[in-house]
N, C-alpha and C. Protein backbone atom coordinates (compact mmCIF):
# COMPACT_ATOMS: atom_id res chain seq x y z
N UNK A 1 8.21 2.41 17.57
CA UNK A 1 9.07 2.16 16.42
C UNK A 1 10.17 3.22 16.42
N UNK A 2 11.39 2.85 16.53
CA UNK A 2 12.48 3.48 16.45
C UNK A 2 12.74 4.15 14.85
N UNK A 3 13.54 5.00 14.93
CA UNK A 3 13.43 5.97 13.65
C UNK A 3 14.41 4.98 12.06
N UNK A 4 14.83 3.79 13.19
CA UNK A 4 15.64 3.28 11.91
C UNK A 4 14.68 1.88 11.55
N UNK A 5 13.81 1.14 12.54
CA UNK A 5 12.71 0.77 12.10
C UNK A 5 11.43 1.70 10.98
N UNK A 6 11.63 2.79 11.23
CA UNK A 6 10.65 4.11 10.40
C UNK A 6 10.80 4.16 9.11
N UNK A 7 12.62 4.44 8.96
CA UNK A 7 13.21 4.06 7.93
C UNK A 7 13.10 3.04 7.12
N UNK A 8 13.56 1.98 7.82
CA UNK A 8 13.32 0.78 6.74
C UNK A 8 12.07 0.64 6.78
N UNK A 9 10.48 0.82 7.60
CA UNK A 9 9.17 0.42 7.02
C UNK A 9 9.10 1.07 5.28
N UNK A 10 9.58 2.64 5.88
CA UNK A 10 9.45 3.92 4.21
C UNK A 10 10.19 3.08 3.46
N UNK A 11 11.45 2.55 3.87
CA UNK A 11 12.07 1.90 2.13
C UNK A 11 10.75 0.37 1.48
N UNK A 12 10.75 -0.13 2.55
CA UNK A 12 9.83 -1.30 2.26
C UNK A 12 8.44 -0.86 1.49
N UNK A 13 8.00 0.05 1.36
CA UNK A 13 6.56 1.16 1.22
C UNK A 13 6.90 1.44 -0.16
N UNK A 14 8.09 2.10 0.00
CA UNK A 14 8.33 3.13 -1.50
C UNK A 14 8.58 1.47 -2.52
N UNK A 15 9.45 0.20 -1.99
CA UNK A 15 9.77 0.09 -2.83
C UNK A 15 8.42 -0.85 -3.29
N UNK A 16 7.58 -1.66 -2.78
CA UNK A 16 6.57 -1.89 -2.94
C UNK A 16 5.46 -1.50 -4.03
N UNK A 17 5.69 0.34 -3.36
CA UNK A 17 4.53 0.90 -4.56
C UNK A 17 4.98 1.48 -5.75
N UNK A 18 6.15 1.27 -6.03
CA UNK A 18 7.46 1.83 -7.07
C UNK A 18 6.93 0.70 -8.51
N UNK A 19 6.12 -0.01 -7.99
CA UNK A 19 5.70 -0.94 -9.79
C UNK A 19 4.42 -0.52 -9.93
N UNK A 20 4.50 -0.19 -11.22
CA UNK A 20 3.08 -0.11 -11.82
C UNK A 20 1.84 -0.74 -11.77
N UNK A 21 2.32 -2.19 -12.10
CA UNK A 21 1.41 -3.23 -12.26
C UNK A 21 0.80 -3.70 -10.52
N UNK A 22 1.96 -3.31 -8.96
CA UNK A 22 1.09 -3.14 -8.26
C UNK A 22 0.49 -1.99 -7.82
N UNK A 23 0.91 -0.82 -8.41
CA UNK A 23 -0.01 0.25 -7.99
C UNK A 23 -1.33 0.00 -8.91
N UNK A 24 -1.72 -0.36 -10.00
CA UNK A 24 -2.94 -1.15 -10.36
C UNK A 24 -3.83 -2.07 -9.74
N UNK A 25 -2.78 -3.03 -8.95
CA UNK A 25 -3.70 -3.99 -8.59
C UNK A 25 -3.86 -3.15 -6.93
N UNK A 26 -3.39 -2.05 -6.48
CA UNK A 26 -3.48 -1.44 -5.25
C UNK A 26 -4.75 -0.51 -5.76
N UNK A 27 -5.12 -0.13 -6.58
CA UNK A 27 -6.01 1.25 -7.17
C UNK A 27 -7.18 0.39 -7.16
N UNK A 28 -7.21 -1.52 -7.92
CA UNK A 28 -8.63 -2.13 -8.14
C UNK A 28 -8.92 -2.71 -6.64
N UNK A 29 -8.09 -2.85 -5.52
CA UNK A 29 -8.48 -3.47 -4.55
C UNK A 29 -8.39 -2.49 -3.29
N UNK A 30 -8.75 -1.69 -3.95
CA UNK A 30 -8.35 -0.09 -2.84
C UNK A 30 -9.84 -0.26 -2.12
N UNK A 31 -11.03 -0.37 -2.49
CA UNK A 31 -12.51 0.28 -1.59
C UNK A 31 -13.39 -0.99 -1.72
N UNK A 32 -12.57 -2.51 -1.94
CA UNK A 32 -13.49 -4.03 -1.82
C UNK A 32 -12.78 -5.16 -1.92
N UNK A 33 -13.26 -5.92 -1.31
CA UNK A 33 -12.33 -7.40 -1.00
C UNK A 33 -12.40 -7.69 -2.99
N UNK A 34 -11.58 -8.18 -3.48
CA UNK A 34 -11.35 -8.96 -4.63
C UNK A 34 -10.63 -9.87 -4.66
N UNK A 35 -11.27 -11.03 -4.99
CA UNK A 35 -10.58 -12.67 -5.27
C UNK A 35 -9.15 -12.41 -6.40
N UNK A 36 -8.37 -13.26 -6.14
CA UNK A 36 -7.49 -13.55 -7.43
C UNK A 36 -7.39 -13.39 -8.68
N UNK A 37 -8.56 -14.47 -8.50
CA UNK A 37 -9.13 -14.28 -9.90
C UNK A 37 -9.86 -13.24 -10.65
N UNK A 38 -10.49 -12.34 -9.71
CA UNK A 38 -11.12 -10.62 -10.40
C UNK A 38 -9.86 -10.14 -10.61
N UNK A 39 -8.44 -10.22 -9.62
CA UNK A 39 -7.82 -9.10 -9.97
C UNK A 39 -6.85 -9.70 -11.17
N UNK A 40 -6.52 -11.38 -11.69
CA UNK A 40 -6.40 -11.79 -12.50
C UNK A 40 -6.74 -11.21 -13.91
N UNK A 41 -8.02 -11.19 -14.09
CA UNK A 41 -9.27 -11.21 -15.30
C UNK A 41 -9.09 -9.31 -15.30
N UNK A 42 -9.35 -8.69 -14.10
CA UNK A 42 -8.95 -7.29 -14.63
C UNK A 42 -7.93 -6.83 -15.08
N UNK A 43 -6.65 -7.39 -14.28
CA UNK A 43 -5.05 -6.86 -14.99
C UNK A 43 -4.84 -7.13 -16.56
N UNK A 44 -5.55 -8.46 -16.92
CA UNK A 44 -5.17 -9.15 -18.08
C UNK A 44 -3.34 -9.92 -17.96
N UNK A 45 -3.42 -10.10 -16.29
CA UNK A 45 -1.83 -11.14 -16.66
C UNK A 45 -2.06 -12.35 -16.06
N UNK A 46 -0.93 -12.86 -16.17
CA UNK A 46 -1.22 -14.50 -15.48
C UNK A 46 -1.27 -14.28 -13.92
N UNK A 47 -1.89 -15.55 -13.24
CA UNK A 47 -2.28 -15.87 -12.04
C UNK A 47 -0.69 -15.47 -11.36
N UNK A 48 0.07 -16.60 -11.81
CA UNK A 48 1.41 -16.46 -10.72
C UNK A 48 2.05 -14.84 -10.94
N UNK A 49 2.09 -13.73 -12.02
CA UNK A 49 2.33 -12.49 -11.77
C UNK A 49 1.32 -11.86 -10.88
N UNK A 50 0.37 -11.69 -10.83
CA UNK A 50 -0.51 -11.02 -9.82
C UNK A 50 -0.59 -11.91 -8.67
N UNK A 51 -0.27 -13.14 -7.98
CA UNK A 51 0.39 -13.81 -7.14
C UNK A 51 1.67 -13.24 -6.52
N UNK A 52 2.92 -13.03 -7.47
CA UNK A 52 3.90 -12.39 -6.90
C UNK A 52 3.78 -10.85 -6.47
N UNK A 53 3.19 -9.77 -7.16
CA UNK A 53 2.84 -8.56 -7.03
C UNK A 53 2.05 -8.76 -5.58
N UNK A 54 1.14 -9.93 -5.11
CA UNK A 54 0.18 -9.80 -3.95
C UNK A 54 0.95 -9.92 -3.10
N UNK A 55 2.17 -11.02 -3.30
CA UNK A 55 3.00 -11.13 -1.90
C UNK A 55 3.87 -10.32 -1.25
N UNK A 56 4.27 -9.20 -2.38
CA UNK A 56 4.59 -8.11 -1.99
C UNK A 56 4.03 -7.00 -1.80
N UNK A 57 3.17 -7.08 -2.21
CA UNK A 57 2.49 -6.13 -1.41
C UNK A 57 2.07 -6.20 0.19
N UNK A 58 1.64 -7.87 -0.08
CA UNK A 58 1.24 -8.65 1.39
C UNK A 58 2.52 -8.34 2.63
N UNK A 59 3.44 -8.29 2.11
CA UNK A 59 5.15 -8.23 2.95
C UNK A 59 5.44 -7.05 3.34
N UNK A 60 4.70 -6.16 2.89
CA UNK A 60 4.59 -4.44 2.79
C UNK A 60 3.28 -4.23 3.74
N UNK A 61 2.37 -5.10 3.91
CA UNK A 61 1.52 -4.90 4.65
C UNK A 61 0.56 -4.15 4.40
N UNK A 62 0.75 -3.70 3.40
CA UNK A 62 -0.62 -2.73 2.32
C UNK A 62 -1.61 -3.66 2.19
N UNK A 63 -2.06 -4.84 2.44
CA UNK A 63 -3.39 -5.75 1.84
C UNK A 63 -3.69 -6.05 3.22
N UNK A 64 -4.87 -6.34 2.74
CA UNK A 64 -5.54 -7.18 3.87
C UNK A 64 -6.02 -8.31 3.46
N UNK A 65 -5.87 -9.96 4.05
CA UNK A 65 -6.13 -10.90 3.31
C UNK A 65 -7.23 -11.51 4.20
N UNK A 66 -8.22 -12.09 2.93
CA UNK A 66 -9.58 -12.80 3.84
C UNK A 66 -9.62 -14.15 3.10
N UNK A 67 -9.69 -15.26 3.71
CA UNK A 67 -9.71 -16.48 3.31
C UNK A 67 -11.18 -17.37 3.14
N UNK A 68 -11.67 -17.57 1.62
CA UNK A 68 -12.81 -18.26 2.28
C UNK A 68 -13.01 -19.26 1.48
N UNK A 69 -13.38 -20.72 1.52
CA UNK A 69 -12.38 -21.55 1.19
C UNK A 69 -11.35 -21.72 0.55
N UNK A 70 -11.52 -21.93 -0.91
CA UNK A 70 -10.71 -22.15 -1.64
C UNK A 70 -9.84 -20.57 -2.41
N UNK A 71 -10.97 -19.74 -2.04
CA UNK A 71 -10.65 -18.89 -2.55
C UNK A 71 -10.20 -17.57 -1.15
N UNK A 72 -8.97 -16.73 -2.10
CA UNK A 72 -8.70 -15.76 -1.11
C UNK A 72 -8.41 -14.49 -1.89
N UNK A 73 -9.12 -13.21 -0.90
CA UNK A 73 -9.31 -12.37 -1.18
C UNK A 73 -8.95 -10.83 -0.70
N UNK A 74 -8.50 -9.69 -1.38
CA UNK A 74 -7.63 -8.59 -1.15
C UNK A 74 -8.03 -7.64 -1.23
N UNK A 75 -7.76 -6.23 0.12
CA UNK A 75 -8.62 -5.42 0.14
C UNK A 75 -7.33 -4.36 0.92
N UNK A 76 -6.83 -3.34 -0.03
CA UNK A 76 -6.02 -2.13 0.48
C UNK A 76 -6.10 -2.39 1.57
N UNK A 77 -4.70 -1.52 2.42
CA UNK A 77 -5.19 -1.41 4.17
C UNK A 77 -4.99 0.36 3.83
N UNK A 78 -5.68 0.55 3.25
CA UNK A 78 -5.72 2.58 3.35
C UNK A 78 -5.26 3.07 4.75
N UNK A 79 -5.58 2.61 5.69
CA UNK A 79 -4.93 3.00 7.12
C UNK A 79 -3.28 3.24 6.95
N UNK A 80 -3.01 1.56 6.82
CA UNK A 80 -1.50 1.68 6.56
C UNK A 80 -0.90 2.66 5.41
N UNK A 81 -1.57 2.63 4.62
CA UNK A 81 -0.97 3.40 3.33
C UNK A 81 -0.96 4.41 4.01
N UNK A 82 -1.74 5.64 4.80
CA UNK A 82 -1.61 6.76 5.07
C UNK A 82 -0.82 6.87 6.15
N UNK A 83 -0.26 6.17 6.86
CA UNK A 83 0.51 5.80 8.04
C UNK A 83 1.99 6.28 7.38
N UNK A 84 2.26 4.90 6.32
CA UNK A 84 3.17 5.31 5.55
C UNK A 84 3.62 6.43 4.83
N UNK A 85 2.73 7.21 4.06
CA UNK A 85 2.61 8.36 3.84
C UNK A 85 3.50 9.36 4.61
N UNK A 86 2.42 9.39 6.11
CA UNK A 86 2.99 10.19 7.06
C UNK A 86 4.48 9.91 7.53
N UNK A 87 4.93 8.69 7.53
CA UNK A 87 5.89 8.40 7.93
C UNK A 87 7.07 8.81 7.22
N UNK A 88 7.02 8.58 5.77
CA UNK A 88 7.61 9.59 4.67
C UNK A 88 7.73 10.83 4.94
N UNK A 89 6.65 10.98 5.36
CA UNK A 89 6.86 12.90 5.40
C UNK A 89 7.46 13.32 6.45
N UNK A 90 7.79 12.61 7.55
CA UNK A 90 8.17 12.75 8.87
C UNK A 90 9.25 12.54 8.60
N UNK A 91 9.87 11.69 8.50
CA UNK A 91 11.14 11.33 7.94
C UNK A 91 12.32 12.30 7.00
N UNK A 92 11.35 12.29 6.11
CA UNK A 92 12.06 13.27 4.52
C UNK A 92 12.03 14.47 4.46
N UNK A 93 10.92 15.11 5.03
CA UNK A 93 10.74 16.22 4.97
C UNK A 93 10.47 16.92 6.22
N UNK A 94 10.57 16.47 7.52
CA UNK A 94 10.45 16.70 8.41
C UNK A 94 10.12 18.80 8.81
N UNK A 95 9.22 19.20 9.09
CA UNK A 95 9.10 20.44 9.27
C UNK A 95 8.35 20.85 8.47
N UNK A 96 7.57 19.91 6.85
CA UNK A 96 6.88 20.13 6.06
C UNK A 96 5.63 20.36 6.27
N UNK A 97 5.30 19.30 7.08
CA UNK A 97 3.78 19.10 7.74
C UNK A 97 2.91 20.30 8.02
N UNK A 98 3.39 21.60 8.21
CA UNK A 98 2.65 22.53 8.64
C UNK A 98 2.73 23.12 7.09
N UNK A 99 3.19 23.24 6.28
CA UNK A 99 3.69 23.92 4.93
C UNK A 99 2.38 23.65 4.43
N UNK A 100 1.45 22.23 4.33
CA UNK A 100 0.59 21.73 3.95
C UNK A 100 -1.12 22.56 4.18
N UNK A 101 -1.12 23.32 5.65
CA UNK A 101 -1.84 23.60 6.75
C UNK A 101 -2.32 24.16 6.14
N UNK A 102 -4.01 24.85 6.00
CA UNK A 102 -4.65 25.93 5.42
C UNK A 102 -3.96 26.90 6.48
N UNK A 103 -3.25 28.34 5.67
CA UNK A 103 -2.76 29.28 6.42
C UNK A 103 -3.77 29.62 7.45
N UNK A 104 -4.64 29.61 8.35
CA UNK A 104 -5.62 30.13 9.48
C UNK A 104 -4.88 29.29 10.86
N UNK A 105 -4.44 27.93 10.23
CA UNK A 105 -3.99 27.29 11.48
C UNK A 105 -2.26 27.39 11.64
N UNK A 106 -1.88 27.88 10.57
CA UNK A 106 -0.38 27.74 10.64
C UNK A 106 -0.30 28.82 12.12
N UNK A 107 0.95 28.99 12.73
CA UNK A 107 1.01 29.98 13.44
C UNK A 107 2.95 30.37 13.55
């Protein structure tokens, strides 16, 4: 991935997790597959808003989707999220990464 592919993944990332209502439905589907309808009945909004919030997230590549019949179901990709993360930090702050280091390994 080229650094202006890097770029636009981080804008696609930030702008993704920049709503509330999907950093909620990213926090309840962070550590288990959840149907629609759980993350429906937990948000307290309608189907087609937590529908649109999934597809963007889905487009962002933060979910992971499992299909089983009728019903389909969403589960963080924590991998990617920390990918992204890093990629942010590589990007933005470039030279930070060691700033982070327990001082024993800095050098």
């Amino acid at each position: 991935m080229n650094d202006i592919q890097k770029a636009s993944s981080s804008v696609e990332f930030a702008k993704a997790i920049a709503d509330s209502t999907r950093q909620k439905i990213m926090k309840f589907c962070c550590c288990d597959w959840r149907s629609v309808t759980d993350i429906v009945d937990h948000m307290r909004v309608t189907q087609p808003t937590v529908s649109h919030h999934l597809a963007i997230l889905r487009e962002a590549g933060l979910v992971d989707v499992r299909h089983e019949g009728k019903q389909t179901f969403y589960r963080l990709d924590q991998k990617r999220i920390v990918n992204c993360c890093g990629v942010l930090e590589h990007t933005f702050a470039p030279g930070e990464e060691d700033a982070h280091a327990p001082e024993r390994t800095r050098r």
